[in-house]
N, C-alpha and C. Protein backbone atom coordinates (compact mmCIF):
# COMPACT_ATOMS: atom_id res chain seq x y z
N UNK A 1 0.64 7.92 16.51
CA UNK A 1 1.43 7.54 15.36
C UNK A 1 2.89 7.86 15.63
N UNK A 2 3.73 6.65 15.72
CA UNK A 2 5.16 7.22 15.67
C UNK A 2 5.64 7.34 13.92
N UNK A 3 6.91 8.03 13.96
CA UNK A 3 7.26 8.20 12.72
C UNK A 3 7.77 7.11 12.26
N UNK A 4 8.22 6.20 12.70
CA UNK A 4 9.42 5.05 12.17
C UNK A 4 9.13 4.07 13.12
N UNK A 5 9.02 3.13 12.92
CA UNK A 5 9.21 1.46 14.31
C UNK A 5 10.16 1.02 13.70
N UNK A 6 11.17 0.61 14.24
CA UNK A 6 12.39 0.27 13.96
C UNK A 6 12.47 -1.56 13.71
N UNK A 7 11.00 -2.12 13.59
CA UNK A 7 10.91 -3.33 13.91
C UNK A 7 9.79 -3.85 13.33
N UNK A 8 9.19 -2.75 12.57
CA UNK A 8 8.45 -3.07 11.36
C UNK A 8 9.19 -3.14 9.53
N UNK A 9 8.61 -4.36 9.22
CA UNK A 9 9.02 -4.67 7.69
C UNK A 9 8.93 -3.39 6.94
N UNK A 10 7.75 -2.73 6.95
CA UNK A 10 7.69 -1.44 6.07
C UNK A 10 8.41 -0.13 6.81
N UNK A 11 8.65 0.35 7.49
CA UNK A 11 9.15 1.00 8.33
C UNK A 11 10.59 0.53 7.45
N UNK A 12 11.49 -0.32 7.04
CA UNK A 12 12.83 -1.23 6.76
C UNK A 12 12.84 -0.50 6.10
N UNK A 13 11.36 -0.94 4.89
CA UNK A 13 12.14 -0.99 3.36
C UNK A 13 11.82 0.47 3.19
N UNK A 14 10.94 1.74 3.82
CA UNK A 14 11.01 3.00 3.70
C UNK A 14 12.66 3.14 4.04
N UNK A 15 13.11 3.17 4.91
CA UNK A 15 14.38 3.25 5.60
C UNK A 15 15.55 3.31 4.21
N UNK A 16 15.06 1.83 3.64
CA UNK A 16 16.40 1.17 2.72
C UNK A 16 17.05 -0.01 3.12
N UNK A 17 16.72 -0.07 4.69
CA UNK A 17 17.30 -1.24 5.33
C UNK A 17 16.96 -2.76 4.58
N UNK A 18 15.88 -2.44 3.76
CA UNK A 18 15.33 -4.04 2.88
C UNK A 18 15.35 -3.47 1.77
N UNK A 19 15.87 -4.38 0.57
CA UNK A 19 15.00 -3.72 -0.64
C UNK A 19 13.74 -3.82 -0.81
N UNK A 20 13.35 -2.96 -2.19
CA UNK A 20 12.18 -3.19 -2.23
C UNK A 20 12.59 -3.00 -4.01
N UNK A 21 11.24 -3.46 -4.78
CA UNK A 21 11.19 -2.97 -6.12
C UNK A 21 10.12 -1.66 -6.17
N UNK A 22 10.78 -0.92 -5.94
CA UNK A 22 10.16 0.93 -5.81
C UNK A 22 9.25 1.00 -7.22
N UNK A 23 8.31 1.25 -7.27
CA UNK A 23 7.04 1.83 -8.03
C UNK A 23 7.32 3.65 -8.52
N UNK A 24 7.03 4.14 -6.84
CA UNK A 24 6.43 5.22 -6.89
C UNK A 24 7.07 6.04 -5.53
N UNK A 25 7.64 7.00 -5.36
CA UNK A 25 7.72 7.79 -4.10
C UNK A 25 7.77 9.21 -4.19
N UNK A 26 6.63 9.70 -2.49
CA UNK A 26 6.73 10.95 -2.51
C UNK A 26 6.97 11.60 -1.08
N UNK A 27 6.96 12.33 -0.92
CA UNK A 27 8.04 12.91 0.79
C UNK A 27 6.58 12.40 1.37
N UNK A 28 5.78 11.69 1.29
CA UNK A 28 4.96 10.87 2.15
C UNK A 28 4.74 9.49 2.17
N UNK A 29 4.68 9.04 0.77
CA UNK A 29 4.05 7.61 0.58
C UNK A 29 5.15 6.88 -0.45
N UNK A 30 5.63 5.54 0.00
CA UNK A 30 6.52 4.99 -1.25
C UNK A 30 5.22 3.51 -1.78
N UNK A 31 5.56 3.60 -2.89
CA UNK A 31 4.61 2.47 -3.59
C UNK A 31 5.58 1.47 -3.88
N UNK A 32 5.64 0.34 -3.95
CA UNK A 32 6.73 -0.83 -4.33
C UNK A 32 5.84 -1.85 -4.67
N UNK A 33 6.27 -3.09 -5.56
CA UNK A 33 5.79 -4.22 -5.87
C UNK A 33 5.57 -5.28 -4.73
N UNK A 34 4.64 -5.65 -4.66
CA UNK A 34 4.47 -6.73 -3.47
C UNK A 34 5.38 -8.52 -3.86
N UNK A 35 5.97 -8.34 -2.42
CA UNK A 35 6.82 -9.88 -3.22
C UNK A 35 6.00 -11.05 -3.24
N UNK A 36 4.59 -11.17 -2.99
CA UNK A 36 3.50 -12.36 -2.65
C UNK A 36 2.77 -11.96 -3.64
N UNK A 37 2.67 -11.53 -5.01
CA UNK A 37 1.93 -11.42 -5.88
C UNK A 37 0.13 -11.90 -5.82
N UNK A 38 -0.53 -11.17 -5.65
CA UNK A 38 -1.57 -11.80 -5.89
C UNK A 38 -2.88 -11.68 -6.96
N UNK A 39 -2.14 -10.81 -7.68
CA UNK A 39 -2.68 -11.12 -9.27
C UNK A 39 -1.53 -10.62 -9.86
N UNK A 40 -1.65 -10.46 -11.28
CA UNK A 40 -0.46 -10.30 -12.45
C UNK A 40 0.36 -8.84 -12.09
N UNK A 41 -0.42 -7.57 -11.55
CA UNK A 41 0.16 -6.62 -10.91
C UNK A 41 -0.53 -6.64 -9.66
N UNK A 42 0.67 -6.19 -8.69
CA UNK A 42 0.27 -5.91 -6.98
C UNK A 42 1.41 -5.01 -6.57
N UNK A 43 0.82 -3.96 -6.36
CA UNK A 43 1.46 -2.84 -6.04
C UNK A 43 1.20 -2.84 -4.75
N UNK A 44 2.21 -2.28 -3.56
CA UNK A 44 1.74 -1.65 -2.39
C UNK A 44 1.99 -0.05 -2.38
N UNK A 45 1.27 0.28 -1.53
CA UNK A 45 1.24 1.91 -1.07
C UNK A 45 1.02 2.13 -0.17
N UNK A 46 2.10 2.73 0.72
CA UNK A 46 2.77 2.59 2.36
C UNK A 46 2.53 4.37 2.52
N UNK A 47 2.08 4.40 3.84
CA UNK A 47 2.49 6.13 4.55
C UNK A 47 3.73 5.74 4.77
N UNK A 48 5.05 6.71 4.58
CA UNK A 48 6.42 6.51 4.86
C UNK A 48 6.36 6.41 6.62
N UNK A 49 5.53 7.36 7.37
CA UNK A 49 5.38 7.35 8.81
C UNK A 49 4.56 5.83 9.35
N UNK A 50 5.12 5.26 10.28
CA UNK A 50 4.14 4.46 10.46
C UNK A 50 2.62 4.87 11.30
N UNK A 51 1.85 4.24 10.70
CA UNK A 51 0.65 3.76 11.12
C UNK A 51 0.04 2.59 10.79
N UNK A 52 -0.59 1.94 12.00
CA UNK A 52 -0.77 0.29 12.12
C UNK A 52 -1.60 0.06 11.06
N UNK A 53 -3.07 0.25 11.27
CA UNK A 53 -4.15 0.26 10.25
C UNK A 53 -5.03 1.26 10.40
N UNK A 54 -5.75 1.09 9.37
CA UNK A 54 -7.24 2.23 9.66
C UNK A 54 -7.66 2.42 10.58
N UNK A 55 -7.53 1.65 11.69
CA UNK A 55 -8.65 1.71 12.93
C UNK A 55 -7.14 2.44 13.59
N UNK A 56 -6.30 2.94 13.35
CA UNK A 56 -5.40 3.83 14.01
C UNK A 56 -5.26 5.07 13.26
N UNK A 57 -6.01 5.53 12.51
CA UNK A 57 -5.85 6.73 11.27
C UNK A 57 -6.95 7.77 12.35
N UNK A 58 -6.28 9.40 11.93
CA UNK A 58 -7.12 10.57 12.86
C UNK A 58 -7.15 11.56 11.98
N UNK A 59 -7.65 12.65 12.10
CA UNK A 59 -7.86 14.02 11.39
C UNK A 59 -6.88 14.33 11.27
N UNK A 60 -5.56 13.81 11.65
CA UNK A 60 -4.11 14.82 11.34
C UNK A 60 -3.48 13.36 10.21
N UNK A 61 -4.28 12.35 10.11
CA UNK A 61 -3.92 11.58 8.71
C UNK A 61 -4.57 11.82 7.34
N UNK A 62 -5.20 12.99 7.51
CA UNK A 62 -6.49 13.16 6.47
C UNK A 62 -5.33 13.73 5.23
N UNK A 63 -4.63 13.74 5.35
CA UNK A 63 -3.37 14.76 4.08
C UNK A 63 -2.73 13.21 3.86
N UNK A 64 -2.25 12.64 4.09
CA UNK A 64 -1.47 11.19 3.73
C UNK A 64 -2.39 10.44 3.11
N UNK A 65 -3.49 10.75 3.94
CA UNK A 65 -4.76 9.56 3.07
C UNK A 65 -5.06 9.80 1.95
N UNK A 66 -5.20 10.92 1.67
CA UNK A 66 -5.15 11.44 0.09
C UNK A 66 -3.73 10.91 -0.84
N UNK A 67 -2.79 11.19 -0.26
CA UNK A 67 -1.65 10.98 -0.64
C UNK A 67 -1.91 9.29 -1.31
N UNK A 68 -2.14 8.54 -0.15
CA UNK A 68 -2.22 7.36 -0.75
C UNK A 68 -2.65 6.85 -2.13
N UNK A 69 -4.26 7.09 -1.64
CA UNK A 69 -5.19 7.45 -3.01
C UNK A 69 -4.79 7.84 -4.54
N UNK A 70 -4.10 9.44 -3.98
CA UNK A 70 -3.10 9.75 -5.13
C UNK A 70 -2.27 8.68 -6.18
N UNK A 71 -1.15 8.25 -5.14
CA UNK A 71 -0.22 7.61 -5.22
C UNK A 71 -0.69 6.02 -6.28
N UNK A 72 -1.65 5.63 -5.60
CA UNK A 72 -2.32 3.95 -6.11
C UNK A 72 -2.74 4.78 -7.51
N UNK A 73 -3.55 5.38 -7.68
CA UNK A 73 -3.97 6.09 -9.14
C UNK A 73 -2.89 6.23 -9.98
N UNK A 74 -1.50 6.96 -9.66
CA UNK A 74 -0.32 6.89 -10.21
C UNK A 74 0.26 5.41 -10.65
N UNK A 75 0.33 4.41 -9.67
CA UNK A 75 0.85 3.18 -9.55
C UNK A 75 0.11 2.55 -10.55
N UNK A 76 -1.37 2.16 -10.84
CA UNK A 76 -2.02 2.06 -11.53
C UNK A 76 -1.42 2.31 -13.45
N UNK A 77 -1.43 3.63 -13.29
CA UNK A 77 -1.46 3.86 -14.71
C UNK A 77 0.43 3.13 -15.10
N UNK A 78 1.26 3.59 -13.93
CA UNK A 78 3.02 3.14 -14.57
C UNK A 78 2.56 1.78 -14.59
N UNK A 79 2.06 1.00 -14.02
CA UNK A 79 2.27 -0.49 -14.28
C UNK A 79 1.11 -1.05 -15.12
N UNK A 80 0.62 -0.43 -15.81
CA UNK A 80 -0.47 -0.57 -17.21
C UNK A 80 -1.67 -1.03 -16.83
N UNK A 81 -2.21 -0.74 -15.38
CA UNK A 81 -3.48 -1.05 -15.71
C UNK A 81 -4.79 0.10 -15.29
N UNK A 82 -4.63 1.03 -15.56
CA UNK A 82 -5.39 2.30 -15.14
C UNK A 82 -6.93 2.23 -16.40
N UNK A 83 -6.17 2.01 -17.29
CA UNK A 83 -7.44 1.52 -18.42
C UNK A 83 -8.38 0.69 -18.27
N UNK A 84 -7.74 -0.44 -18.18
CA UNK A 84 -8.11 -2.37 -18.65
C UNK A 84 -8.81 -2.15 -16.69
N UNK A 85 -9.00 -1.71 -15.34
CA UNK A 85 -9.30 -1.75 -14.40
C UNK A 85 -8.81 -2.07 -13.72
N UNK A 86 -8.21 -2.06 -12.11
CA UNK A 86 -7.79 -2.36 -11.47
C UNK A 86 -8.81 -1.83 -9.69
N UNK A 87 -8.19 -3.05 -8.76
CA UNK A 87 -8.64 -2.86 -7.51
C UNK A 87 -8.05 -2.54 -6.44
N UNK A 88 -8.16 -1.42 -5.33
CA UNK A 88 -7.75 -1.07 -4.27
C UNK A 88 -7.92 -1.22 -3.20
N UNK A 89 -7.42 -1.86 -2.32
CA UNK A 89 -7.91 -2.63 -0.75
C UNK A 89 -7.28 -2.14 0.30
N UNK A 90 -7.22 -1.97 1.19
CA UNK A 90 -6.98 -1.83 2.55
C UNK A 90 -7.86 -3.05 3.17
N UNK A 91 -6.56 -3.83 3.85
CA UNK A 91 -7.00 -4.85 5.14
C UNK A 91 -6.50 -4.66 6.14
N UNK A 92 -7.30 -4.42 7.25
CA UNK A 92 -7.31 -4.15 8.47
C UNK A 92 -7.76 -5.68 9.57
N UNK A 93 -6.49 -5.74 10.38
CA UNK A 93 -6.76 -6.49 10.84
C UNK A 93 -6.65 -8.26 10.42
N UNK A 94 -6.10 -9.09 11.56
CA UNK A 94 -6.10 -10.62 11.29
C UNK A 94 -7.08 -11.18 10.35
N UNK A 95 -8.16 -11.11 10.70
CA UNK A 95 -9.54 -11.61 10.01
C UNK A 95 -9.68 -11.40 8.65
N UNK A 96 -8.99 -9.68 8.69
CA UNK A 96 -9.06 -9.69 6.74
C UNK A 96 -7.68 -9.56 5.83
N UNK A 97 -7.06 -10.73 6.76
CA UNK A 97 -5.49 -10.92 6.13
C UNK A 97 -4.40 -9.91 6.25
N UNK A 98 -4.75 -9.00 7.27
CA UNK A 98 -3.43 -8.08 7.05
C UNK A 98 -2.07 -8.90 7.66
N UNK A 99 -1.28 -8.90 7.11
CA UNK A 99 -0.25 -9.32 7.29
C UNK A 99 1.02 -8.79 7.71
N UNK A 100 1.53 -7.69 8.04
CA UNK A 100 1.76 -6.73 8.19
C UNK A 100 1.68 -5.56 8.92
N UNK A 101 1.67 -5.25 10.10
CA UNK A 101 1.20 -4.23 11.04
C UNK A 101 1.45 -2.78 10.49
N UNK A 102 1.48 -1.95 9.51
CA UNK A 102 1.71 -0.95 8.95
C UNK A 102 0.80 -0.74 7.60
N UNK A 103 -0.15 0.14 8.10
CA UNK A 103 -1.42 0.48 6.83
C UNK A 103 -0.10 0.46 5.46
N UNK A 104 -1.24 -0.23 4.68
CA UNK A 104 -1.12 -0.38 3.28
C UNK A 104 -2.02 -0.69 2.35
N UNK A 105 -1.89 -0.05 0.97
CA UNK A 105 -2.82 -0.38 0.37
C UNK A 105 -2.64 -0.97 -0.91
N UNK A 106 -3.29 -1.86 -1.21
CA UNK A 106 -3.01 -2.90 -2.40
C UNK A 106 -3.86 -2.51 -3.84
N UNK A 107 -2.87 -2.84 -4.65
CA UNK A 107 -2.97 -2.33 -5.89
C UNK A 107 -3.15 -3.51 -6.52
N UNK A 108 -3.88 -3.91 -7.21
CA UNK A 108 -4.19 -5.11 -7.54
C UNK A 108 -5.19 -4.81 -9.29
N UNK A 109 -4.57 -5.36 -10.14
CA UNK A 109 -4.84 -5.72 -11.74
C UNK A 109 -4.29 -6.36 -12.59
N UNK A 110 -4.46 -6.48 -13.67
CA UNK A 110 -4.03 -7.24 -14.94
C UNK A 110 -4.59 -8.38 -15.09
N UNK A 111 -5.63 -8.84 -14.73
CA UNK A 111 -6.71 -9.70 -14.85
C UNK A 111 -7.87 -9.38 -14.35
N UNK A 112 -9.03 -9.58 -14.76
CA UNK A 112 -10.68 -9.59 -14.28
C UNK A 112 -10.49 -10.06 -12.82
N UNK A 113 -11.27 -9.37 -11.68
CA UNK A 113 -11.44 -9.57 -10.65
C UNK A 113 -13.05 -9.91 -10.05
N UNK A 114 -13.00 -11.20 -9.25
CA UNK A 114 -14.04 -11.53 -8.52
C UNK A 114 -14.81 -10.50 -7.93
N UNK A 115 -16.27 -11.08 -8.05
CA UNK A 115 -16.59 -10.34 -6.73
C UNK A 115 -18.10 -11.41 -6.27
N UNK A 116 -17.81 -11.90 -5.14
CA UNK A 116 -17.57 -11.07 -3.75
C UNK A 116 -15.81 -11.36 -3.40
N UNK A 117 -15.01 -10.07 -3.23
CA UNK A 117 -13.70 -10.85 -3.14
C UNK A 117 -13.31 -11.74 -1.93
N UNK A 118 -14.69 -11.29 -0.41
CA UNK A 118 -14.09 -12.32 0.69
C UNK A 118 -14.64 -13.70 0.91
């Protein structure tokens, strides 16, 4: 895990170098609104350090991973849907749309959600 890629999108907008519409931040994880909306709320929730995806996460990420967790639960309730339900994803990898080379996790509510979602 490096701390920063200087050439990743999320890596930027931790930086400042991009905006972002900021949610949520803590000396580990910043949460921001996703600009590709894919339901009525879509939150993201970034480790400020980079790491690619899950299949790159180790026992010395086990404190951030919580963090995350944390963080989406927080994100949840400021953007009103901690009640009414909301869903949390991690996609890893081409196949399940990650778009993005820097773990993130999606916050997703304000409408009834499918299932099966793939």
């Amino acid at each position: 895990m490096n701390d920063r890629d200087p050439g990743c999108l999320f890596c930027r907008i931790v930086a400042g170098e991009i905006p972002s519409k900021r949610v949520f931040e803590t000396e580990s994880v910043l949460a921001f609104h996703d600009i590709n909306p894919q339901a009525p709320v879509h939150g993201l929730v970034i480790p400020k350090a980079h790491i690619v995806s899950l299949n790159d996460i180790t026992e010395s990420n086990a404190a951030v991973m919580g963090d995350l967790f944390l963080a989406a639960r927080r994100v949840a309730a400021e953007l009103g849907v901690a009640a009414s339900g909301w869903r949390a994803v991690f996609n890893c990898g081409r196949d399940a749309q990650m778009a993005v080379d820097h773990l993130h996790l999606h916050v997703l509510g304000g409408r009834p959600m499918k299932w099966p979602p793939g």
